[in-house]
Protein backbone atom coordinates (compact mmCIF):
# COMPACT_ATOMS: atom_id res chain seq x y z
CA UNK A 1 147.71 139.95 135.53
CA UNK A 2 146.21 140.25 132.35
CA UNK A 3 148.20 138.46 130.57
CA UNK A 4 148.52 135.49 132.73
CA UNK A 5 144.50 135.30 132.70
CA UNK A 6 144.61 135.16 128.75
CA UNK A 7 147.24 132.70 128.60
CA UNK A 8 144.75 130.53 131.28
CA UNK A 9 141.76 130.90 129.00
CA UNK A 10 143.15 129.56 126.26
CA UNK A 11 142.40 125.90 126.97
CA UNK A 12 139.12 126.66 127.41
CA UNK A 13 138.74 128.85 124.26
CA UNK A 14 139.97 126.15 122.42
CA UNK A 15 137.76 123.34 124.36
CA UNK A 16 134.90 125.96 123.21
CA UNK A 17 136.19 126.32 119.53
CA UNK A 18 136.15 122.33 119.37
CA UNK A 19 133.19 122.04 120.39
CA UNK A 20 131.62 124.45 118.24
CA UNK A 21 132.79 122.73 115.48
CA UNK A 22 131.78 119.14 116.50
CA UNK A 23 128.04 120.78 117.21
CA UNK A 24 128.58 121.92 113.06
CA UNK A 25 128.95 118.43 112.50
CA UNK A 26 126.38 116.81 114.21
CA UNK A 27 123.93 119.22 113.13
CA UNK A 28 124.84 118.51 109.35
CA UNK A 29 125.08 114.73 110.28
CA UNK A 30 121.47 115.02 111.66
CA UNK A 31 119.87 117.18 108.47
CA UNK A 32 121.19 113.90 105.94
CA UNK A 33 119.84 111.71 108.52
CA UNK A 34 116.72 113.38 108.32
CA UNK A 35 117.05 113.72 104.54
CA UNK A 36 117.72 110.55 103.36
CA UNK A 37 115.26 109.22 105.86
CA UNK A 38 112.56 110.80 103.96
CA UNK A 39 114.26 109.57 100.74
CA UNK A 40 114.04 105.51 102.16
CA UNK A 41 110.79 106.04 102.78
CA UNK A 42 109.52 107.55 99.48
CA UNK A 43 111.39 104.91 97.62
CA UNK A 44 109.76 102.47 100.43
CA UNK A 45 105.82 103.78 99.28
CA UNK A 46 106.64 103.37 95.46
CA UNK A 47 107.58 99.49 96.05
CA UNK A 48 104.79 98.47 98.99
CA UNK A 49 102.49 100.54 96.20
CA UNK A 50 103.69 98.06 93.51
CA UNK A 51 103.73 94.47 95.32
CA UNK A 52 100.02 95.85 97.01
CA UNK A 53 100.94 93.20 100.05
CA UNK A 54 100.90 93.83 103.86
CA UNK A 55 104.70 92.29 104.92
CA UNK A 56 104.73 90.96 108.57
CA UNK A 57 107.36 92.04 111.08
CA UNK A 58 109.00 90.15 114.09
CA UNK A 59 107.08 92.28 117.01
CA UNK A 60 109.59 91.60 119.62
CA UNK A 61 112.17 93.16 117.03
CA UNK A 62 110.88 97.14 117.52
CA UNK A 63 111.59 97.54 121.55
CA UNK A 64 110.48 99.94 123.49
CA UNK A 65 108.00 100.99 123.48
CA UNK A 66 106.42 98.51 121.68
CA UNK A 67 106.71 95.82 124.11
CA UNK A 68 102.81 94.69 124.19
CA UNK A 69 102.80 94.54 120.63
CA UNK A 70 101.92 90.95 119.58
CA UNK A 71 101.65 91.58 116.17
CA UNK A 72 103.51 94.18 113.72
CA UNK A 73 102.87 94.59 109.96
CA UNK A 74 104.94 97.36 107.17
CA UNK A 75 102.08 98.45 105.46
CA UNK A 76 101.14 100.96 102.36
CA UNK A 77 101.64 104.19 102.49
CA UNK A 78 105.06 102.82 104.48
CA UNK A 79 102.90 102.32 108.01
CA UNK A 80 103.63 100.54 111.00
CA UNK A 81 100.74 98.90 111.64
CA UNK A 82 100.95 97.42 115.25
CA UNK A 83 98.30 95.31 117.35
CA UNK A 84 98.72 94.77 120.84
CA UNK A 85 97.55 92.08 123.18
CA UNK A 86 94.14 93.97 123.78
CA UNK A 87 93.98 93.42 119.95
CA UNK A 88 93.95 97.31 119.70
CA UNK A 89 94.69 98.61 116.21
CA UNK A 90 97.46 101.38 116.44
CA UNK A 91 98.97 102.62 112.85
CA UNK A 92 101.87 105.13 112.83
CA UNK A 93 103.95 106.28 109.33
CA UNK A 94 107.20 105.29 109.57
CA UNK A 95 108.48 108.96 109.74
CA UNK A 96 107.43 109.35 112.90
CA UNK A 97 109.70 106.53 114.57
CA UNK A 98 112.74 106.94 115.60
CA UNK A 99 115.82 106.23 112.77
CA UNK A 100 116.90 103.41 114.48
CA UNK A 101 113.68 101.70 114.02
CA UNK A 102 112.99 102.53 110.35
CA UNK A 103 115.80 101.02 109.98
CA UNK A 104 115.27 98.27 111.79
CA UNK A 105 111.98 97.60 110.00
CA UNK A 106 113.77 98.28 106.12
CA UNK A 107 116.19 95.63 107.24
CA UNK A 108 113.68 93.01 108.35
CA UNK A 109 111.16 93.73 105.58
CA UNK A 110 113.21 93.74 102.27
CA UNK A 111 113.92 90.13 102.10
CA UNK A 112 110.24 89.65 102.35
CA UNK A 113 109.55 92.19 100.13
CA UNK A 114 112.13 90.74 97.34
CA UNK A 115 110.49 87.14 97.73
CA UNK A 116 106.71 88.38 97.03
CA UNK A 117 108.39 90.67 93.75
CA UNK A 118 110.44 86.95 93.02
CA UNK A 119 106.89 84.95 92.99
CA UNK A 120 105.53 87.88 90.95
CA UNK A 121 108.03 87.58 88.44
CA UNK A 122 107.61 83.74 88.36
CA UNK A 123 104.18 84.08 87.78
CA UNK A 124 104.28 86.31 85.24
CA UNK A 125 106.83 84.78 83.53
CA UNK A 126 104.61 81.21 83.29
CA UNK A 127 101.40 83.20 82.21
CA UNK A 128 103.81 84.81 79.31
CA UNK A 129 105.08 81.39 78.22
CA UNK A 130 101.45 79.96 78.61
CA UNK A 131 99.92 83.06 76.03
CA UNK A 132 103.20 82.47 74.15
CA UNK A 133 102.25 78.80 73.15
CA UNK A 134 98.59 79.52 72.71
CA UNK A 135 99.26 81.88 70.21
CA UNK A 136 101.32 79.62 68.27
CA UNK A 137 99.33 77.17 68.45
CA UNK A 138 96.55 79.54 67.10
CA UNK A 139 98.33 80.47 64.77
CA UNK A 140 98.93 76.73 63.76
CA UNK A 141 94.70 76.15 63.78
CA UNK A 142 94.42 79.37 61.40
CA UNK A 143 97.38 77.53 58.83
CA UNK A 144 95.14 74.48 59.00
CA UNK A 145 91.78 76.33 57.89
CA UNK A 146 91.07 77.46 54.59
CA UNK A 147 90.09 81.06 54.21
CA UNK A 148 85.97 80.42 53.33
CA UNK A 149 85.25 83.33 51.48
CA UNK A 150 81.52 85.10 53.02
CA UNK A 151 79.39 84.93 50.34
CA UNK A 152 77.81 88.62 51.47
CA UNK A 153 80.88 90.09 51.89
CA UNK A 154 81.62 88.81 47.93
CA UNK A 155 81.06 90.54 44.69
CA UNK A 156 78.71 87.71 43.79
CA UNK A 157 76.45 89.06 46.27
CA UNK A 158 76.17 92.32 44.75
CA UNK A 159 75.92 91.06 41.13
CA UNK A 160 73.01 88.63 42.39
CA UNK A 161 71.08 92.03 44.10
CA UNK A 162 71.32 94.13 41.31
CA UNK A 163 70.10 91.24 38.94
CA UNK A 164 66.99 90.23 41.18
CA UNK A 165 65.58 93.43 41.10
């Protein structure tokens, strides 16, 4: 009898040995999950830190249980920043939502976020061409002038102080 009961169990041993292994996977699946979760978010902080600009989100967009939210905002610090129809203030870090959502809200707010760094850039690049041309044309006014030499700052000054007294 023995050996008829082993023979039986080994299906389920197996079943058991499988599933053991797929519960290996799934917990090393959920520890990068969790990692690189933190990792988005870091990176997330350095650029909302840089452009220093709240980016609006599509409320409807985060579900449950955000379903009375009537507006939603990604701010610093890499916040959910949600008001609801009471106009009640609620602000939660992103690490504490669920994956799905982070990602949700990474998704929906890069686009914005590359358009704001886009103006920046455009911007910046004008104000450079605008100093560029000043100085040049600076440097064109100080071409045009003829060094006037200080008479106090000359040796003719000195000479005339020495023979006055």
């Amino acid at each position: 009898m023995t050996a008829a009961t082993s023979v039986e169990n080994t299906p389920i041993l197996e079943v058991i040995e499988e599933t053991q292994s797929t519960l290996a996977q799934l917990t090393e699946l959920q520890d990068l999950q969790k990692n690189y979760i933190a990792r988005l978010i870091e990176d997330l902080k350095v650029l909302l830190a840089y452009i220093k600009e709240t980016i609006p989100l599509d409320p409807t967009r985060l579900g449950c249980p955000y379903h009375n939210v009537k507006e939603a905002y990604l701010i610093s610090e890499a916040q959910l920043a949600i008001i609801d129809e009471d106009a009640k203030m609620v602000i939660r870090p992103l690490s504490n939502l669920e994956p799905e959502k982070i990602i949700m809200i990474i998704g929906e707010s890069i686009p914005k976020i590359n358009q704001i760094i886009a103006a920046k850039k455009q911007m910046l690049e004008e104000r450079v061409d605008l100093l560029e041309r000043l100085i040049k044309e600076f440097k064109k006014i100080s071409e045009t002038l003829n060094p006037v030499e200080d008479y106090y700052e000359s040796g003719d000054a000195i000479q005339k102080a020495i023979s006055d007294t």
